[in-house]
Structure formats: structure tokens, C-alpha cells
PDB file of N, CA and C in Angstrom:
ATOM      1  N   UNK A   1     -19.764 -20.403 -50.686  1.00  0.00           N
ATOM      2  CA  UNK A   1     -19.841 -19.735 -49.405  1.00  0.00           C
ATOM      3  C   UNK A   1     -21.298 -19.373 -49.126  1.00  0.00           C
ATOM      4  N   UNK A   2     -21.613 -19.530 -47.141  1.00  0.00           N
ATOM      5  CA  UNK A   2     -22.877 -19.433 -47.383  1.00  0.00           C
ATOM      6  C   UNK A   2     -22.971 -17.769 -46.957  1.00  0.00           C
ATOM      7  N   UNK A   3     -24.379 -17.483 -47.232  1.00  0.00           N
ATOM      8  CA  UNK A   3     -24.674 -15.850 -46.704  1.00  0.00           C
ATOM      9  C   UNK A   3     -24.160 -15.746 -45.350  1.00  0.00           C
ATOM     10  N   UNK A   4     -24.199 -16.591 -44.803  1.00  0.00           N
ATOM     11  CA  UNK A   4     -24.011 -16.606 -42.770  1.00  0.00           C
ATOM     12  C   UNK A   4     -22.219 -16.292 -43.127  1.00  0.00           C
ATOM     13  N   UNK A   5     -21.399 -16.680 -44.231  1.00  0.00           N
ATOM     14  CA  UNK A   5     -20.021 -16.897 -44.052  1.00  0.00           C
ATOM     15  C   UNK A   5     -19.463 -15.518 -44.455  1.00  0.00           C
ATOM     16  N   UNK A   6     -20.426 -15.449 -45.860  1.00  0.00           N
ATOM     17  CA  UNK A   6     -19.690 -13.808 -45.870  1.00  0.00           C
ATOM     18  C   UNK A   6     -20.058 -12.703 -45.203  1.00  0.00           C
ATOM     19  N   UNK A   7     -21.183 -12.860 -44.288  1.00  0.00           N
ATOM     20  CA  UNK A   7     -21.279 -11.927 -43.595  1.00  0.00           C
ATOM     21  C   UNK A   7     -20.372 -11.635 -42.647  1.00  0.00           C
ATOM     22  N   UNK A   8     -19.832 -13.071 -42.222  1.00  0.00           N
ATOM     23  CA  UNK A   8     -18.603 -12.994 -41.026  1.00  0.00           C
ATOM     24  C   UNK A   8     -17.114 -12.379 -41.598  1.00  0.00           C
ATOM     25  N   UNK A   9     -17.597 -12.787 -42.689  1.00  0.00           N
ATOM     26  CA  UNK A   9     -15.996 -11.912 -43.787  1.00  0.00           C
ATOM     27  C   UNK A   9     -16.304 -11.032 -43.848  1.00  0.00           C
ATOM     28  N   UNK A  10     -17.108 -10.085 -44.451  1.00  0.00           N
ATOM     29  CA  UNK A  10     -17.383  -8.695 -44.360  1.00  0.00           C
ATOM     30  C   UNK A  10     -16.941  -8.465 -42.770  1.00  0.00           C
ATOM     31  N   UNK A  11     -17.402  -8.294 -42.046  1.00  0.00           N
ATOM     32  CA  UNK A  11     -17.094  -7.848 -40.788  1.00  0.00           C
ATOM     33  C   UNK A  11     -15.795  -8.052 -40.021  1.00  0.00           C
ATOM     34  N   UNK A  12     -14.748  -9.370 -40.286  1.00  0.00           N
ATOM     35  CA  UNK A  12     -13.684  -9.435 -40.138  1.00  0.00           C
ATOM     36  C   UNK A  12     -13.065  -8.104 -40.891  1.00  0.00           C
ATOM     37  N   UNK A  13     -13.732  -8.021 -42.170  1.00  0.00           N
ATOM     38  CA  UNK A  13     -12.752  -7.312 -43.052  1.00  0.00           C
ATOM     39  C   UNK A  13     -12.726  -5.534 -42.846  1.00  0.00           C
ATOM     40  N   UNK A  14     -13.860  -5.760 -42.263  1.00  0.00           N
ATOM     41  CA  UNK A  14     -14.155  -4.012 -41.738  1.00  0.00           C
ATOM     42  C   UNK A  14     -13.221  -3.865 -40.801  1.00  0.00           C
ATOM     43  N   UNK A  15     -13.444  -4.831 -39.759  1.00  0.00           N
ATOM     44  CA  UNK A  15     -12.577  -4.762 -38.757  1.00  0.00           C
ATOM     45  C   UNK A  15     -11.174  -4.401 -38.756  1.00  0.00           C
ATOM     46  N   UNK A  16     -10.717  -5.251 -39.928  1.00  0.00           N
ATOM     47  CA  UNK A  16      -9.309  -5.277 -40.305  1.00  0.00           C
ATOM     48  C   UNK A  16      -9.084  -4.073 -40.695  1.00  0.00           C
ATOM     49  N   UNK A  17     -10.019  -3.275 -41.178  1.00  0.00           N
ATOM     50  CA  UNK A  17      -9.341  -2.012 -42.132  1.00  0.00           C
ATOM     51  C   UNK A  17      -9.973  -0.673 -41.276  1.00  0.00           C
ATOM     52  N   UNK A  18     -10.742  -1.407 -39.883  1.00  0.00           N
ATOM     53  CA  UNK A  18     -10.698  -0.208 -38.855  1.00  0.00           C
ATOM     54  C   UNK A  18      -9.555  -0.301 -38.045  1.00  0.00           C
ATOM     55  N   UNK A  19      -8.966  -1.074 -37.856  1.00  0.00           N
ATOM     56  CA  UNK A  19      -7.506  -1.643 -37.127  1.00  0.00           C
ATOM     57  C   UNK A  19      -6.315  -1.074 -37.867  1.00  0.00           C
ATOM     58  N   UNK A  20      -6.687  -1.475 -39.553  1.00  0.00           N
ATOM     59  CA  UNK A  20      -5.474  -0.079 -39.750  1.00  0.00           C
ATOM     60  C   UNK A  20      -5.462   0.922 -39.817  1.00  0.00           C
ATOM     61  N   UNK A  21      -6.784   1.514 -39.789  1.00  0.00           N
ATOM     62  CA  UNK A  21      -6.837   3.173 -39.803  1.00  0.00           C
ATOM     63  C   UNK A  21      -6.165   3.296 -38.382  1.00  0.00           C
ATOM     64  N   UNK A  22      -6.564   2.943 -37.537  1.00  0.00           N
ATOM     65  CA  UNK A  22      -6.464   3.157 -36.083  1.00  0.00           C
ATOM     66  C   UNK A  22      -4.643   3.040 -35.629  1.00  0.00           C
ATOM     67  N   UNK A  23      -4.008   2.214 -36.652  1.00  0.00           N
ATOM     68  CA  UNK A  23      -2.520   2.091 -36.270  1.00  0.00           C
ATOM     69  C   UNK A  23      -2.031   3.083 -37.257  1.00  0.00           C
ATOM     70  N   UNK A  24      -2.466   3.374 -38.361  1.00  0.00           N
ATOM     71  CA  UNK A  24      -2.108   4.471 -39.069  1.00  0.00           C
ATOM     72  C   UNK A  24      -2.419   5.972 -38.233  1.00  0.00           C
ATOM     73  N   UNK A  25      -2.966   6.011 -37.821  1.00  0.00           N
ATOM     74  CA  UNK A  25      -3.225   7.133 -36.822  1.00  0.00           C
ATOM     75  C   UNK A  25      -2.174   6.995 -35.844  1.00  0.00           C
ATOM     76  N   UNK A  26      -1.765   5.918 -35.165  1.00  0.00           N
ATOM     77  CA  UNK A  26      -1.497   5.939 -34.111  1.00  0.00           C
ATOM     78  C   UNK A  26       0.602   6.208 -34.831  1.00  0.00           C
ATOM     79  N   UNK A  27       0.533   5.656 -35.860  1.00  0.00           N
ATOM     80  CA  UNK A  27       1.628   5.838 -36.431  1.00  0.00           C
ATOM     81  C   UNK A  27       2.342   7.267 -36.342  1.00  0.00           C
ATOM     82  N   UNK A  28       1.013   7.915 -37.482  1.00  0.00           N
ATOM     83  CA  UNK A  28       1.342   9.645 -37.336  1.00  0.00           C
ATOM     84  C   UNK A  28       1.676  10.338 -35.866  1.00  0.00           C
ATOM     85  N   UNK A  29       0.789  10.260 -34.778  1.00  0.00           N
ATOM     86  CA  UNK A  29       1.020  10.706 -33.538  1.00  0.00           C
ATOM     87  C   UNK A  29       2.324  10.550 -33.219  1.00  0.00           C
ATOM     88  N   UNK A  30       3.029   9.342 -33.326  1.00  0.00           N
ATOM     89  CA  UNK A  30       4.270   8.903 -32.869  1.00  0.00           C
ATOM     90  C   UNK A  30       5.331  10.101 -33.183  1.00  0.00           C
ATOM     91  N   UNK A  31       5.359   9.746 -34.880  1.00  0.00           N
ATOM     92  CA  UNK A  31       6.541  10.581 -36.139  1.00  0.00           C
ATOM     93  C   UNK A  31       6.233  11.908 -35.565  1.00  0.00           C
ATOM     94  N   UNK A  32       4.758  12.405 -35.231  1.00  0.00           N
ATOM     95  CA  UNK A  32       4.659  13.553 -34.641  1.00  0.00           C
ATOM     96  C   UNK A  32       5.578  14.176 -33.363  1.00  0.00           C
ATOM     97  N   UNK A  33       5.229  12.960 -32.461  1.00  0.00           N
ATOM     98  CA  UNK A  33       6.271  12.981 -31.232  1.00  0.00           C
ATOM     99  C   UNK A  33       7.813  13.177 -31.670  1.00  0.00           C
ATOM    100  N   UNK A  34       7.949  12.380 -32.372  1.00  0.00           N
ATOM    101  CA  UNK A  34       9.548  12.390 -32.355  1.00  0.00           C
ATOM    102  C   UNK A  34       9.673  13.440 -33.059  1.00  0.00           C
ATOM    103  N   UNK A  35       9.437  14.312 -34.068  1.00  0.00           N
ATOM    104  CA  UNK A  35       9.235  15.289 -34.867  1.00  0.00           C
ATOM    105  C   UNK A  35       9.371  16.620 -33.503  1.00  0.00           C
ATOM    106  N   UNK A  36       8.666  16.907 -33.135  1.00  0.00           N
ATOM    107  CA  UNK A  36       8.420  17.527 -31.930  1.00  0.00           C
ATOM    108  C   UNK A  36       9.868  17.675 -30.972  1.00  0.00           C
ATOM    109  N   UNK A  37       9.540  16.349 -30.326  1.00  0.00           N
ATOM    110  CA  UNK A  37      10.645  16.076 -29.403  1.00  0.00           C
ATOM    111  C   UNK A  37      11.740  15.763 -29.649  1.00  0.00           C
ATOM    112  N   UNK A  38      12.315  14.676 -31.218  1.00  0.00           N
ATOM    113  CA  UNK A  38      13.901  15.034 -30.969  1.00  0.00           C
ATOM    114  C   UNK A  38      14.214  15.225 -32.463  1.00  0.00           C
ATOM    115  N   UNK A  39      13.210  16.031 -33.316  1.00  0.00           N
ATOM    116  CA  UNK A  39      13.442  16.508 -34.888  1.00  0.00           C
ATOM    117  C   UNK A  39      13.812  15.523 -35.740  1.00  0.00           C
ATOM    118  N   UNK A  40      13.156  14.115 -35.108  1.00  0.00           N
ATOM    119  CA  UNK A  40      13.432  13.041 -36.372  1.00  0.00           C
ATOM    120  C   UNK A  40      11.934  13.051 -37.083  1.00  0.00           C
ATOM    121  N   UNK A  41      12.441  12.778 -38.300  1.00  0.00           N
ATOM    122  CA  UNK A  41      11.374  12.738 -39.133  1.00  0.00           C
ATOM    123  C   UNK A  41      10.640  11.188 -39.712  1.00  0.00           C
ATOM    124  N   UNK A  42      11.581  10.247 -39.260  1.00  0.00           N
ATOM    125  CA  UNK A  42      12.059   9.194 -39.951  1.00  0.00           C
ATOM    126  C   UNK A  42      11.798   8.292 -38.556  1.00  0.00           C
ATOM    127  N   UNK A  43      11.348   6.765 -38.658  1.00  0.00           N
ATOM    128  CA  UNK A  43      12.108   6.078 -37.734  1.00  0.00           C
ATOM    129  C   UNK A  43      13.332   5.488 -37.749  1.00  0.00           C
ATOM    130  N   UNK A  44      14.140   5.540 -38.499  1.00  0.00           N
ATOM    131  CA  UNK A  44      15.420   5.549 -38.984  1.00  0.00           C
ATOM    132  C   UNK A  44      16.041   6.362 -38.133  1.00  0.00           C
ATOM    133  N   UNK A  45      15.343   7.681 -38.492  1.00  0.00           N
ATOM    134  CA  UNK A  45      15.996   9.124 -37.923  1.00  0.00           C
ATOM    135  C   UNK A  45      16.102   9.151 -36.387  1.00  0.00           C
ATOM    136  N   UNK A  46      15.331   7.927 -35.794  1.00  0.00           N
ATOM    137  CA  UNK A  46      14.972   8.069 -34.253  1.00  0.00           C
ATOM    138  C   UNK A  46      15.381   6.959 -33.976  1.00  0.00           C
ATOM    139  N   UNK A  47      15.815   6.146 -34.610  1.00  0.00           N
ATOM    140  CA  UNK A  47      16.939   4.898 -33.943  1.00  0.00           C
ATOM    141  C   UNK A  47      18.087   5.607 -33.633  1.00  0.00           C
ATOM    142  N   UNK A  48      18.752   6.264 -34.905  1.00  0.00           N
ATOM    143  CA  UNK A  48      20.028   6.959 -34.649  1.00  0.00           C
ATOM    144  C   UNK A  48      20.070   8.079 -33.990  1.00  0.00           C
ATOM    145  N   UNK A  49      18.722   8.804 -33.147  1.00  0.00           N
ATOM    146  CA  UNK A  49      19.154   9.604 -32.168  1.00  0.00           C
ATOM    147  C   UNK A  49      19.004   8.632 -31.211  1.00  0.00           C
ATOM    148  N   UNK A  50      18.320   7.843 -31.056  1.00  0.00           N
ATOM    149  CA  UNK A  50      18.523   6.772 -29.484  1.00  0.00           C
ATOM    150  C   UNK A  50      19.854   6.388 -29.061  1.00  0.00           C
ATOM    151  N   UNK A  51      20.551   5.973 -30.750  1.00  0.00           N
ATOM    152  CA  UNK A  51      22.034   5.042 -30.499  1.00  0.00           C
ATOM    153  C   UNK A  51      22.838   6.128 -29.713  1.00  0.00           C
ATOM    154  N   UNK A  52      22.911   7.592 -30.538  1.00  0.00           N
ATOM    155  CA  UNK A  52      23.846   8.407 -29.963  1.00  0.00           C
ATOM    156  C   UNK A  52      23.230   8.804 -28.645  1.00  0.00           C
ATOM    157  N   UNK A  53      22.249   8.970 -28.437  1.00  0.00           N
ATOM    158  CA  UNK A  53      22.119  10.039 -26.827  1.00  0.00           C
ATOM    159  C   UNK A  53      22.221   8.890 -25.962  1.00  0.00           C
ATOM    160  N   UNK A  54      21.762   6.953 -26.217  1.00  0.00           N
ATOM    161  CA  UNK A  54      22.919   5.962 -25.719  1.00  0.00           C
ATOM    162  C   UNK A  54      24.585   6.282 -25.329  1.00  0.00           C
ATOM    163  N   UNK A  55      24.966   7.133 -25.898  1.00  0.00           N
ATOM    164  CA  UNK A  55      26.426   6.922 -26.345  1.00  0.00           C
ATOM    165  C   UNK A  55      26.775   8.025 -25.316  1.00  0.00           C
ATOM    166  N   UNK A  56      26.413   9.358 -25.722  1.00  0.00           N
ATOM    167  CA  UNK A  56      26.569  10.861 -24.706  1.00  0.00           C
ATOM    168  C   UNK A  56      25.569  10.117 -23.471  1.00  0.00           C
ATOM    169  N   UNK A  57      24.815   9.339 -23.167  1.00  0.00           N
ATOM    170  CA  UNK A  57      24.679   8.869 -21.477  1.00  0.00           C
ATOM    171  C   UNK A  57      25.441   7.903 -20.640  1.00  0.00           C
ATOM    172  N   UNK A  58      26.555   7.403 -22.003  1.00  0.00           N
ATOM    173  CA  UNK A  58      27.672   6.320 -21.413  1.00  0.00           C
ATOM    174  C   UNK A  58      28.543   6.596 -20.788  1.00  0.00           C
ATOM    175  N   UNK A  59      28.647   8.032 -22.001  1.00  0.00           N
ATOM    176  CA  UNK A  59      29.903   8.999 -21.538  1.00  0.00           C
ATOM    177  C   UNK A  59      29.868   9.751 -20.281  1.00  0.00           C
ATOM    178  N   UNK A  60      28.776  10.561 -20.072  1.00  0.00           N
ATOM    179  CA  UNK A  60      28.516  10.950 -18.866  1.00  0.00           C
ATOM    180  C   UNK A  60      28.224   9.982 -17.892  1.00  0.00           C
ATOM    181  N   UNK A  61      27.759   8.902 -17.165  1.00  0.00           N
ATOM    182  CA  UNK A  61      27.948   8.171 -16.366  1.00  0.00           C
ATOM    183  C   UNK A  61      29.145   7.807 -16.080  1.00  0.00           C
ATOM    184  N   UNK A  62      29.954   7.713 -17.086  1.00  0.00           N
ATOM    185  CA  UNK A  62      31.421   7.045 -16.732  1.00  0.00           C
ATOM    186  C   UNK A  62      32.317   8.127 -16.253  1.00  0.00           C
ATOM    187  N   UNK A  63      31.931   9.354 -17.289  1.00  0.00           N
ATOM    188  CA  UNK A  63      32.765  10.566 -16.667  1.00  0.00           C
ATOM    189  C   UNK A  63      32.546  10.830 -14.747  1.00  0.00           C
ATOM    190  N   UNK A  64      31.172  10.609 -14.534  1.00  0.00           N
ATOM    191  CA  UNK A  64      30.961  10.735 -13.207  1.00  0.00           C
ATOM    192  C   UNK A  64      31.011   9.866 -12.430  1.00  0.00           C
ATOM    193  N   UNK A  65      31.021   8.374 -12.723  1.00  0.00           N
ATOM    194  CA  UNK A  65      31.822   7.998 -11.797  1.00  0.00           C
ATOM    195  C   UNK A  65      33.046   7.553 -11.803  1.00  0.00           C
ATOM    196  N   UNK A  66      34.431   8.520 -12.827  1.00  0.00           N
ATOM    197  CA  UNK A  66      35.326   8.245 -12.397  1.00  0.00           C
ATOM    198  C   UNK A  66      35.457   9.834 -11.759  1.00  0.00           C
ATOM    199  N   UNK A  67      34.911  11.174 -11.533  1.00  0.00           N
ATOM    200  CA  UNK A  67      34.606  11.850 -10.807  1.00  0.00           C
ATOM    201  C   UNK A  67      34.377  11.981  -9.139  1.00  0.00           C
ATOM    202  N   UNK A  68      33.670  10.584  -9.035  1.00  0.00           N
ATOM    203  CA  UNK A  68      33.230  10.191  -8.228  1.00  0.00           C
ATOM    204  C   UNK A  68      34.510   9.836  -7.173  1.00  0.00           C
ATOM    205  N   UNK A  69      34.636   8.569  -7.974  1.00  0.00           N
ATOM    206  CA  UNK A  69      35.803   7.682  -7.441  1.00  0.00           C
ATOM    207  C   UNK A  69      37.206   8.560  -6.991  1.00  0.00           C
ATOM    208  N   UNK A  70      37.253   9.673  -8.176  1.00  0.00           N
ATOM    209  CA  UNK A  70      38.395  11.152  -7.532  1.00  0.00           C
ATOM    210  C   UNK A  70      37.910  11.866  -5.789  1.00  0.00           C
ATOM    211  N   UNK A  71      36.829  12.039  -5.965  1.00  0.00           N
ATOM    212  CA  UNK A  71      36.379  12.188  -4.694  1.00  0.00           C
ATOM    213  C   UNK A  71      36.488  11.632  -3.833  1.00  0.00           C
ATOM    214  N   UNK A  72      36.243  10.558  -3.427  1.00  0.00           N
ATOM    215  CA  UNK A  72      36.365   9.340  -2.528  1.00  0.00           C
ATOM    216  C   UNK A  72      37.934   8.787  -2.157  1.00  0.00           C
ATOM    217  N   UNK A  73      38.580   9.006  -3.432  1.00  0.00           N
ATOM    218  CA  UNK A  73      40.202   8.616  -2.925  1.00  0.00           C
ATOM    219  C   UNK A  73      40.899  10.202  -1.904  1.00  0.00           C
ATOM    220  N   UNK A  74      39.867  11.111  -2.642  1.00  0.00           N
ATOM    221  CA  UNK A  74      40.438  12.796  -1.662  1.00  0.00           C
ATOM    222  C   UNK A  74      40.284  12.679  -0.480  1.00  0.00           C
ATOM    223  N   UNK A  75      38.567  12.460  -0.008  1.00  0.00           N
ATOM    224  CA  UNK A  75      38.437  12.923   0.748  1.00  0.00           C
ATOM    225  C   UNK A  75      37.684  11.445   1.976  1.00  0.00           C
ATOM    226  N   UNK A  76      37.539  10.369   1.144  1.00  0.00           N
ATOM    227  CA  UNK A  76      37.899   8.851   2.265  1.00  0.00           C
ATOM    228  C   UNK A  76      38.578   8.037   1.833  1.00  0.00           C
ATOM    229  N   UNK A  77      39.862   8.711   1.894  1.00  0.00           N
ATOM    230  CA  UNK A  77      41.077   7.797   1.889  1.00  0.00           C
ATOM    231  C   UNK A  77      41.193   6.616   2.375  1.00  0.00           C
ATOM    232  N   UNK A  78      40.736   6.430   3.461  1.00  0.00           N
ATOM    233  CA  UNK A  78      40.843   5.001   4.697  1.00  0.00           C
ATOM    234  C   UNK A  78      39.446   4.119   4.175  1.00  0.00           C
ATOM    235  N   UNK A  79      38.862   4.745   3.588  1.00  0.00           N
ATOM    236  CA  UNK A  79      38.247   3.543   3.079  1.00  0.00           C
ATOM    237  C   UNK A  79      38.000   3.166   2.010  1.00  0.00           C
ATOM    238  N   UNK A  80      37.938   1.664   1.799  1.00  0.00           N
ATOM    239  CA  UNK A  80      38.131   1.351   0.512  1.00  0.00           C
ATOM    240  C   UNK A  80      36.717   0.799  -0.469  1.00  0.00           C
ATOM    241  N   UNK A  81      36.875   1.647  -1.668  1.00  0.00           N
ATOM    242  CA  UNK A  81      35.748   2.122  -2.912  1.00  0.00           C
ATOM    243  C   UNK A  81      35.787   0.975  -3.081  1.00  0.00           C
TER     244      UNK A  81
END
């Protein structure tokens, strides 16, 4: 290898290991967020609050619009939902 080559490796390689500091940082901020905002500690821990508050926003949409649809047969009968 010539001097011109490892110099370009050195500097790839800095690069590379300023790129992971920088996603390692950016990592912590995250776990921070979710830590914060929905007490997961884990990204594990924050898939399985996504799946469920998925689940309690299914429920409530559906609850309201068959809410809805109660309304509409009350009070516009003559027309059709």
C-alpha cells in the first residue's frame, strides 16, 4: 500500500468511527425519548407499546363509528349510511 492509500484509509476510518459516535448519540436521544414519553426502556419495550396503543386506537375508532352509525340510523333515518 502506497502512503497516498493509507492516508485515504485513515480518513475513511475516522470517518467511520465519527459516524458511529454520531448514531450512538443519536441512539441514546431516541431510548431517551421513549423513556420519557412512553416508559420504554428497550426497543423491544417500544414495539410492544406501538402494537398495543395500535390495538386501543382500533378499538376506539370502531367503537365510534359504530356510535356514529347509532346516530345516523336515530336521527337520519331517510337516509341511507
Amino acid at each position: 500500500m502506497t502512503e497516498k492509500e493509507l492516508i485515504q484509509l485513515k480518513k475513511k476510518i475516522d470517518n467511520a468511527e465519527h459516524e458511529e459516535q454520531q448514531l450512538k448519540g443519536e441512539r441514546k436521544a431516541i431510548l431517551a425519548n421513549l423513556k420519557e414519553d412512553f416508559d420504554c426502556s428497550t426497543i423491544e419495550e417500544a414495539k410492544e407499546t406501538k402494537k398495543n396503543l395500535k390495538k386501543k386506537y382500533k378499538k376506539l375508532v370502531d367503537r365510534l363509528e359504530t356510535k356514529l352509525k347509532g346516530i345516523e340510523k336515530e336521527y337520519l333515518p331517510d337516509e341511507e349510511s
